[in-house]
C-alpha atoms as a PDB file:
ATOM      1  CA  UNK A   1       0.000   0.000   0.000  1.00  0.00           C
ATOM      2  CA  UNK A   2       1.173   3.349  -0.850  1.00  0.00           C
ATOM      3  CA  UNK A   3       0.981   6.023   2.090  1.00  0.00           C
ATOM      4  CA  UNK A   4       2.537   9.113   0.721  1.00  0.00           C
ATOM      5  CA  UNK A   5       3.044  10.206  -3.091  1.00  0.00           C
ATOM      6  CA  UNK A   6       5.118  13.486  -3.106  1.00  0.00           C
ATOM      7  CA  UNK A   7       5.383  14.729  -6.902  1.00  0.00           C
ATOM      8  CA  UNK A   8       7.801  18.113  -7.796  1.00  0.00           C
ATOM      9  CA  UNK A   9       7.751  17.673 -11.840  1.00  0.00           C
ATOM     10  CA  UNK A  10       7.788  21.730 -11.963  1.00  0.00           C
ATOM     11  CA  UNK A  11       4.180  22.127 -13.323  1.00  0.00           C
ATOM     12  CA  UNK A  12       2.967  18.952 -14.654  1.00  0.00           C
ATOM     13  CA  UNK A  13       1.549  17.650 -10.945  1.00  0.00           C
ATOM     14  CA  UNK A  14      -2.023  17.382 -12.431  1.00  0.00           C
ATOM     15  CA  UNK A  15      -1.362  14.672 -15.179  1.00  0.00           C
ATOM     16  CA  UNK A  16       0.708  13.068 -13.067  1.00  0.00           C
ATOM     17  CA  UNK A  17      -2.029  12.818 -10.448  1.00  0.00           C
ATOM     18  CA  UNK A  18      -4.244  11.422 -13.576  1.00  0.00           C
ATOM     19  CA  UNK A  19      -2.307   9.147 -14.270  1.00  0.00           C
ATOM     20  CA  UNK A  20      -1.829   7.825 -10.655  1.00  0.00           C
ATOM     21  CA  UNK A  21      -5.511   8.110 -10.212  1.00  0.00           C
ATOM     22  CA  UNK A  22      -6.224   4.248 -10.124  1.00  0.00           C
ATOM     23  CA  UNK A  23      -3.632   4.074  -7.013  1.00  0.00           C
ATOM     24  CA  UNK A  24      -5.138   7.123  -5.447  1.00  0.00           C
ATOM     25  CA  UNK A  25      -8.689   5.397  -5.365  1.00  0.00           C
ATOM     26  CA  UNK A  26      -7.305   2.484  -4.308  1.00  0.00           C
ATOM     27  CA  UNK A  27      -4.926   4.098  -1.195  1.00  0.00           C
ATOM     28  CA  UNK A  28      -5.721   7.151  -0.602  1.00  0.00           C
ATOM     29  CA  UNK A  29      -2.315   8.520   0.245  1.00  0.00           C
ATOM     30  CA  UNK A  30      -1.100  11.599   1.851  1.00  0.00           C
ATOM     31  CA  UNK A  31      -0.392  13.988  -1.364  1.00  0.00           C
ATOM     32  CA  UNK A  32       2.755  16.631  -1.368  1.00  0.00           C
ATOM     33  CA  UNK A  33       2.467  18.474  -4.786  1.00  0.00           C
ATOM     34  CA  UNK A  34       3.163  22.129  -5.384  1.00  0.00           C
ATOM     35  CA  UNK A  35       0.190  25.153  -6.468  1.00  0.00           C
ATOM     36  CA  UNK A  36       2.197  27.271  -8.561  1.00  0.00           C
ATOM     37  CA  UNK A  37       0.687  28.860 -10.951  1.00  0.00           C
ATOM     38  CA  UNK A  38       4.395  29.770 -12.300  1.00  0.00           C
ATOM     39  CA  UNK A  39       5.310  26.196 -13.376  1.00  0.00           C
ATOM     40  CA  UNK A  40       1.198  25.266 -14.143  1.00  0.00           C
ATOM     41  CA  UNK A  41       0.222  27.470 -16.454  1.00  0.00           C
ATOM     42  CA  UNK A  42       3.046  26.553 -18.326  1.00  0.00           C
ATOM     43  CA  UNK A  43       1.078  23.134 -19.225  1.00  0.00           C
ATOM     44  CA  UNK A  44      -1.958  24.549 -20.496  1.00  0.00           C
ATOM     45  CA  UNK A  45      -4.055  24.301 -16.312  1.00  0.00           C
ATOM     46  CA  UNK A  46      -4.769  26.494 -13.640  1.00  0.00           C
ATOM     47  CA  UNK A  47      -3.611  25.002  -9.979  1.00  0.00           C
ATOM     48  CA  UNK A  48      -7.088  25.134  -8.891  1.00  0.00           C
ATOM     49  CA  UNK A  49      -7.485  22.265 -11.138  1.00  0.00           C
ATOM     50  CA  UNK A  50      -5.579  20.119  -8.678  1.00  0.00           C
ATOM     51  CA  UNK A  51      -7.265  20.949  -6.124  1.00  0.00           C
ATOM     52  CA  UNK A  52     -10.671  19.856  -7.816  1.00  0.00           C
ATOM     53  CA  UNK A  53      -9.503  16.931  -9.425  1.00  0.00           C
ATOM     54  CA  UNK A  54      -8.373  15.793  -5.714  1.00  0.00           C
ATOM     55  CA  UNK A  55     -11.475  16.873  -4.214  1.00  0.00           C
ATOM     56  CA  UNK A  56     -13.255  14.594  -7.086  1.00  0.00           C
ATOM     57  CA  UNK A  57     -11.237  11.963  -5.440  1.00  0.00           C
ATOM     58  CA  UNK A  58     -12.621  12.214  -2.173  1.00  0.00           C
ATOM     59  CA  UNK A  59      -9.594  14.365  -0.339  1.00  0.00           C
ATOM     60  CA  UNK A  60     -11.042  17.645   1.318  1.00  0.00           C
ATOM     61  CA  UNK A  61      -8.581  18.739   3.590  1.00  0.00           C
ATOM     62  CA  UNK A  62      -6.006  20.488   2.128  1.00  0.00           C
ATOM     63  CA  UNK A  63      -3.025  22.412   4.001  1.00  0.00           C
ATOM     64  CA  UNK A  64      -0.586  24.860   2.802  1.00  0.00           C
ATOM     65  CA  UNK A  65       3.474  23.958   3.730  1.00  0.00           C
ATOM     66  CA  UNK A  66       5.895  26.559   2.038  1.00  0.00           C
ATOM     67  CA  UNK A  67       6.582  29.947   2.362  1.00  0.00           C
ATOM     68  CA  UNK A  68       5.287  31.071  -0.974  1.00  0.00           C
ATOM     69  CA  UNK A  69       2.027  32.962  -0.109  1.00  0.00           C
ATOM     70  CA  UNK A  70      -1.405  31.928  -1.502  1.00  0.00           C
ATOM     71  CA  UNK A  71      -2.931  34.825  -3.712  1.00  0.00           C
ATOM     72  CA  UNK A  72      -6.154  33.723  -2.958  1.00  0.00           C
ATOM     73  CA  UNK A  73      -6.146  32.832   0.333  1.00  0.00           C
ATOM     74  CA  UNK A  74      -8.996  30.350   0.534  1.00  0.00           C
ATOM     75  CA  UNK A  75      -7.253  27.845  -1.718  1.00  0.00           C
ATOM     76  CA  UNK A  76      -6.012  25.513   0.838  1.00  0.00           C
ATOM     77  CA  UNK A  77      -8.750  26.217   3.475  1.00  0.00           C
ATOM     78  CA  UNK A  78     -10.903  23.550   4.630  1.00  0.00           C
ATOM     79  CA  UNK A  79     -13.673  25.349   7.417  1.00  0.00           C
ATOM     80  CA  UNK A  80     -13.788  28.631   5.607  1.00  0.00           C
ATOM     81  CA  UNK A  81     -17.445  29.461   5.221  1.00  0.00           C
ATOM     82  CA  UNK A  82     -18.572  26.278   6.063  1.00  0.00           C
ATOM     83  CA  UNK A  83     -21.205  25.350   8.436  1.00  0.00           C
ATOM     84  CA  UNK A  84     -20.495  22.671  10.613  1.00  0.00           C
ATOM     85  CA  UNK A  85     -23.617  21.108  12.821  1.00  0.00           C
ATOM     86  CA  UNK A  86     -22.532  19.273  16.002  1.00  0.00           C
ATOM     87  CA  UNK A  87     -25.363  17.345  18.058  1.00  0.00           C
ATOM     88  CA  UNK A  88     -24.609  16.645  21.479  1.00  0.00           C
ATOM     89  CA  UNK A  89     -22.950  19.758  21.430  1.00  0.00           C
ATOM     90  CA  UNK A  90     -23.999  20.422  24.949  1.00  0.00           C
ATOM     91  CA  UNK A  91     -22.746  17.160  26.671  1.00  0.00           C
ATOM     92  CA  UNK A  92     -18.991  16.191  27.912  1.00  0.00           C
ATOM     93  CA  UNK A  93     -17.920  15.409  24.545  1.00  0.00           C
ATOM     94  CA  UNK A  94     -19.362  18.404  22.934  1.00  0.00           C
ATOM     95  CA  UNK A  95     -18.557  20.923  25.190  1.00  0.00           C
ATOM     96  CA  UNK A  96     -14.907  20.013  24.817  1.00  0.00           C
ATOM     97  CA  UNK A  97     -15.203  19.911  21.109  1.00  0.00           C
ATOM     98  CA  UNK A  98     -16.809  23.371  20.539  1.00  0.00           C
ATOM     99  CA  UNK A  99     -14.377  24.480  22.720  1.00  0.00           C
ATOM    100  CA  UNK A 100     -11.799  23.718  20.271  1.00  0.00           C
ATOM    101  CA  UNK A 101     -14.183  24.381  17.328  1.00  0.00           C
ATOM    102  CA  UNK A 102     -14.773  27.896  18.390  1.00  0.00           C
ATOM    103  CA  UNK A 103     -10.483  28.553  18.853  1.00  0.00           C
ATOM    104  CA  UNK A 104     -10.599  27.632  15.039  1.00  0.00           C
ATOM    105  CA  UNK A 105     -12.881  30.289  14.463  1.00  0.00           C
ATOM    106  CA  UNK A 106     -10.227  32.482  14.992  1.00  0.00           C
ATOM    107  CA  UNK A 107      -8.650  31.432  12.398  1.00  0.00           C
ATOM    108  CA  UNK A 108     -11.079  31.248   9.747  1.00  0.00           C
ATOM    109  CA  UNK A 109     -14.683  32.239   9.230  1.00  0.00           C
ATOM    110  CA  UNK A 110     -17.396  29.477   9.465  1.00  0.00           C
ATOM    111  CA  UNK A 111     -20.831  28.927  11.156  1.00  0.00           C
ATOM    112  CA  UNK A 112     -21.039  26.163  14.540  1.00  0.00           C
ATOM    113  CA  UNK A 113     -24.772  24.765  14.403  1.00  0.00           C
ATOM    114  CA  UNK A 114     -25.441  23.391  18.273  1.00  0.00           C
ATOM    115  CA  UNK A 115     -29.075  22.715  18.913  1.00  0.00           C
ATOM    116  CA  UNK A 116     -30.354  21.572  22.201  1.00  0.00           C
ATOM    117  CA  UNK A 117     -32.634  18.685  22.611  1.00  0.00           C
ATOM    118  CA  UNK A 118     -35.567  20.952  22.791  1.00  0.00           C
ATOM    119  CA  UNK A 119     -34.524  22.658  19.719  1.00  0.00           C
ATOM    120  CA  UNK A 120     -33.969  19.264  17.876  1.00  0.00           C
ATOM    121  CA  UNK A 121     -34.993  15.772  18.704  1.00  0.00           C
ATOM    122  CA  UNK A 122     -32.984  13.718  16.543  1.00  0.00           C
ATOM    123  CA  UNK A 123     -35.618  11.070  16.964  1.00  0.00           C
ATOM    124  CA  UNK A 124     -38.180  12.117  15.216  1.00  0.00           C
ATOM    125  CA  UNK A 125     -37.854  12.160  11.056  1.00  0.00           C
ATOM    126  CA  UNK A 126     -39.535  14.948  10.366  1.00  0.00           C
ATOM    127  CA  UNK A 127     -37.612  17.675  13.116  1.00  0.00           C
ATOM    128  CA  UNK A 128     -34.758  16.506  11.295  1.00  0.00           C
ATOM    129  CA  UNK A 129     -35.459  16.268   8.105  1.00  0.00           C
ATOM    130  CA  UNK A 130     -36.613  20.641   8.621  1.00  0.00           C
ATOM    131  CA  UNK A 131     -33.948  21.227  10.100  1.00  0.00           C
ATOM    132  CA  UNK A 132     -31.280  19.822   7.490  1.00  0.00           C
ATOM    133  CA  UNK A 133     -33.410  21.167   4.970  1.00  0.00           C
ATOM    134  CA  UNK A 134     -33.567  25.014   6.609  1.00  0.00           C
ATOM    135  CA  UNK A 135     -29.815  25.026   7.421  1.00  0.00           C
ATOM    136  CA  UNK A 136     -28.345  22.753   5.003  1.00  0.00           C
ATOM    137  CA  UNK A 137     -25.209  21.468   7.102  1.00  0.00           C
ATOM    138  CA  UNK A 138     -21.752  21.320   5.510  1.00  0.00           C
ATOM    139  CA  UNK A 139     -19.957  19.260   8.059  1.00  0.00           C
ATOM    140  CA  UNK A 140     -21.872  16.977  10.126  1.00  0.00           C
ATOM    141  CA  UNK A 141     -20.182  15.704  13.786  1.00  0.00           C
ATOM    142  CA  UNK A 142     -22.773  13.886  15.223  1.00  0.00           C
ATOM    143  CA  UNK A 143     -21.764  13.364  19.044  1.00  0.00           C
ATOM    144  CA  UNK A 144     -25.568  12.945  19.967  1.00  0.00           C
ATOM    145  CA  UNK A 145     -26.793   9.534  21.880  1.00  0.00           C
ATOM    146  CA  UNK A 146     -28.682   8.144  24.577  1.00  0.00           C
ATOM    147  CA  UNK A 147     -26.696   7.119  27.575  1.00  0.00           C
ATOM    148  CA  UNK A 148     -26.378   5.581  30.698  1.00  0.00           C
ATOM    149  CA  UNK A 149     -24.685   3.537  33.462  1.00  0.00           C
ATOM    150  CA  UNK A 150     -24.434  -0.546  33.152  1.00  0.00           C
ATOM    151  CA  UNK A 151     -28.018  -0.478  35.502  1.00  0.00           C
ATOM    152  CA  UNK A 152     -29.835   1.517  32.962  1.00  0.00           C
ATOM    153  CA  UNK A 153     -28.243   0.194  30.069  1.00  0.00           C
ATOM    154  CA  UNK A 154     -29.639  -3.473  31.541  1.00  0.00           C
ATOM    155  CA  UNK A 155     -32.582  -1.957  32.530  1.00  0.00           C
ATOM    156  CA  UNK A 156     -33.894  -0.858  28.740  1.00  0.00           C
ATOM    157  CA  UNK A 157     -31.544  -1.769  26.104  1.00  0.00           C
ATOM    158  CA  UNK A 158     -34.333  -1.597  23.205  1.00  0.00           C
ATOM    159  CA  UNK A 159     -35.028   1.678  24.489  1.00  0.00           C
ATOM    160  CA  UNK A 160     -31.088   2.277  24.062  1.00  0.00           C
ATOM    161  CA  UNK A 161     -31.074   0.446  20.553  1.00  0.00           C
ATOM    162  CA  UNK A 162     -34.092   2.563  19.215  1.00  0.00           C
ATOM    163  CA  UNK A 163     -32.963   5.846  20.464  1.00  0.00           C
ATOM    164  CA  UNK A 164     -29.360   5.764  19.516  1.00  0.00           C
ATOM    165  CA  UNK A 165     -29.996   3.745  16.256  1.00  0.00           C
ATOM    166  CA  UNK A 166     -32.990   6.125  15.271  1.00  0.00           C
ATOM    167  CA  UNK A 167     -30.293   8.833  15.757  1.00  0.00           C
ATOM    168  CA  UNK A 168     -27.658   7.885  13.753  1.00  0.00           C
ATOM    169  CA  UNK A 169     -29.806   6.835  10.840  1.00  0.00           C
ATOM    170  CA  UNK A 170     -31.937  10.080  10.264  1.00  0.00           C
ATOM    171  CA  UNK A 171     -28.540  12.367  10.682  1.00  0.00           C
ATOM    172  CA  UNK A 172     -26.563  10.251   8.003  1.00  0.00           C
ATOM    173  CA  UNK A 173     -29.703   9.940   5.932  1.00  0.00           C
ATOM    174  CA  UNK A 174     -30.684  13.335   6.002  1.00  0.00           C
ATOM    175  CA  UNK A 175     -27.362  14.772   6.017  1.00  0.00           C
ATOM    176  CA  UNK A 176     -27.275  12.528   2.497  1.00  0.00           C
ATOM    177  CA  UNK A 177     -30.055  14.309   0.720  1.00  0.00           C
ATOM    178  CA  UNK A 178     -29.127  18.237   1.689  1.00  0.00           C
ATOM    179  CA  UNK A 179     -25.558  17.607   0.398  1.00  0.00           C
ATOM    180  CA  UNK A 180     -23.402  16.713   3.106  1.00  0.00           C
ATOM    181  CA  UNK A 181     -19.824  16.879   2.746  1.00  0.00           C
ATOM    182  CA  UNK A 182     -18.908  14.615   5.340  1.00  0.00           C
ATOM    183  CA  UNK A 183     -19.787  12.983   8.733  1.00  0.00           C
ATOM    184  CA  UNK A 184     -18.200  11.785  11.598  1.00  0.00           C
ATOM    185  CA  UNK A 185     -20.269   9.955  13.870  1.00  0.00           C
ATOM    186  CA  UNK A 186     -18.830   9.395  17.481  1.00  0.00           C
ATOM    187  CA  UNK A 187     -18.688   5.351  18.368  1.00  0.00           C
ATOM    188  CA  UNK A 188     -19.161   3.857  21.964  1.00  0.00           C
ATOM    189  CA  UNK A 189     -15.875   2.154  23.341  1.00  0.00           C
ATOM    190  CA  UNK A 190     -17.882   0.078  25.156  1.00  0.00           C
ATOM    191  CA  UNK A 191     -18.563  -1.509  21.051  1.00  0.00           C
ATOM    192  CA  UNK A 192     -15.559  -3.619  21.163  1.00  0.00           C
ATOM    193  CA  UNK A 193     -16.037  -7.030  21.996  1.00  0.00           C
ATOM    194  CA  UNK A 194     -16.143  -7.966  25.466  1.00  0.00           C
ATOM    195  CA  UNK A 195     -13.075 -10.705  26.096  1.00  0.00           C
ATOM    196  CA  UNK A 196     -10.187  -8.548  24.118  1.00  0.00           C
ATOM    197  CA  UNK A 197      -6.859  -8.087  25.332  1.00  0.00           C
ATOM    198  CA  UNK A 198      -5.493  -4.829  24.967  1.00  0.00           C
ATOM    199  CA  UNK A 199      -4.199  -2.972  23.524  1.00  0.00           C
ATOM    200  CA  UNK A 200      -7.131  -2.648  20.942  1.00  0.00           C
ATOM    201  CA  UNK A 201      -6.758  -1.659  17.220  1.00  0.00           C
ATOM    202  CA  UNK A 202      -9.791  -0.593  15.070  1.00  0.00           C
ATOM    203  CA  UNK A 203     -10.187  -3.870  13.278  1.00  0.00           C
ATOM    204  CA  UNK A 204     -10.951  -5.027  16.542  1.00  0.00           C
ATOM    205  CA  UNK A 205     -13.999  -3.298  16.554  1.00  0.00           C
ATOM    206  CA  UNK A 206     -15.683  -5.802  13.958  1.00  0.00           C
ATOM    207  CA  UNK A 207     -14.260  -9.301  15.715  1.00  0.00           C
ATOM    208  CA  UNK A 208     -17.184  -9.948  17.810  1.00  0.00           C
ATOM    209  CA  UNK A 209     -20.198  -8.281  20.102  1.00  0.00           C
ATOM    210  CA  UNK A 210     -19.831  -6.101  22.461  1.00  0.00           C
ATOM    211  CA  UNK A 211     -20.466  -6.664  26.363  1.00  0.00           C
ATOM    212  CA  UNK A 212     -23.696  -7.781  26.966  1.00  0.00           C
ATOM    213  CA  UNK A 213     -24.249  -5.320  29.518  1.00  0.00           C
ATOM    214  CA  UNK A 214     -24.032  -2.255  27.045  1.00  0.00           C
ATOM    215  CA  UNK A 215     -25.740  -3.857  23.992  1.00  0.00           C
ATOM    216  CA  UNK A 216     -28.416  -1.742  23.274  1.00  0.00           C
ATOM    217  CA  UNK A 217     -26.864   1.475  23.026  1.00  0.00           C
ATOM    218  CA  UNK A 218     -23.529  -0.523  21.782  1.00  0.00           C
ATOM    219  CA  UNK A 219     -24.829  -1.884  18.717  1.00  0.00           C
ATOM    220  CA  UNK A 220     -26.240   0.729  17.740  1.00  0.00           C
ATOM    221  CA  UNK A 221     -23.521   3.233  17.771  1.00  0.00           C
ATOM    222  CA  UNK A 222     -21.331   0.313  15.819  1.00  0.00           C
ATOM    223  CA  UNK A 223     -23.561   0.101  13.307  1.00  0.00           C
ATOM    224  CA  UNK A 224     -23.154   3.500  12.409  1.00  0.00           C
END
């Protein structure tokens, strides 16, 4: 597998990116090229071509290493004017994350979305499916779940399965038909199966179900 493709031809990145594009799909590698319009135009393309050929490739985040500056300035920025919804932006997780989120914003200019559960249930289809559709969501980090201790979780794991599964599914789904970018959904630790050693790697995820104790609201976060 190939994990970094670094290419310096002096203006002729973008058909060398064409013609690795096979390999790209296949690895998704970390990509060093160079944006100079200089050396590009040279061969007939414009450097933002590189960018959107990459971006038709799946890669979105793009960072700027050099000293050369950008004359556009938004080239190589991933958050600018975004808007980026996080649910459960009010709990431990999401607290901590807007924290960070809102540093960024510093930085560069985009919108944090962070409903409360009485401004959104993320149960019911058709609170989500208005609000997608009124504020059309860029980035999606959905942090949002139903928990509990071990006693609760024993207590009413359907209840755990429904809510967390019902959730997950009308976020992704919904996020899906306004246009999405991209979503990162939060998993449960407690997923992993119940008898591994540590240390665990993410493959380990998949080997087996999770603790019985947990398995409501553990299955459903891993099926996300």
């Amino acid at each position: 597998k190939v994990s970094a493709l670094k290419i310096d031809t002096e203006g002729a990145d973008l058909y060398v990116l064409k013609g690795a594009k096979e390999l790209i799909l296949r690895d998704k590698p970390l990509i060093l090229t160079e944006f100079d319009n200089k050396n590009t135009t040279q061969f007939g393309y414009d450097r933002q071509e590189i960018v959107d050929f990459l971006a038709s490739l799946g890669y979105r985040n793009f960072s700027k290493v050099g000293t050369n500056p950008d004359p556009t300035g938004e080239m190589m920025s991933f958050w600018k004017n975004k808007k980026v919804l996080v649910t459960g932006a009010h709990g431990f997780v999401g607290k901590n994350l807007i924290n960070l989120l809102e540093k960024k914003q510093k930085e560069e200019h985009f919108t944090i979305l962070m409903p409360s559960r009485n401004e959104l249930d993320l149960t019911k289809e058709e609170q989500v499916s208005d609000y997608f559709l009124t504020h059309k969501p860029d980035i999606v980090l959905h942090l949002a779940g139903k928990v509990g201790g071990i006693g609760a979780n024993k207590a009413s794991p359907a209840d755990f399965f429904y809510q967390n599964i019902m959730m997950g599914t009308l976020v992704m789904h919904y996020a899906y038909l306004n246009g999405a970018e991209k979503v990162v959904a939060l998993a449960a630790g407690c997923g992993y199966p119940k008898m591994l050693p540590v240390p665990y790697t993410e493959e380990d995820f998949w080997k087996d179900l999770p603790d019985e104790n947990s398995i409501g609201h553990s299955m459903a976060k891993k099926n996300l």
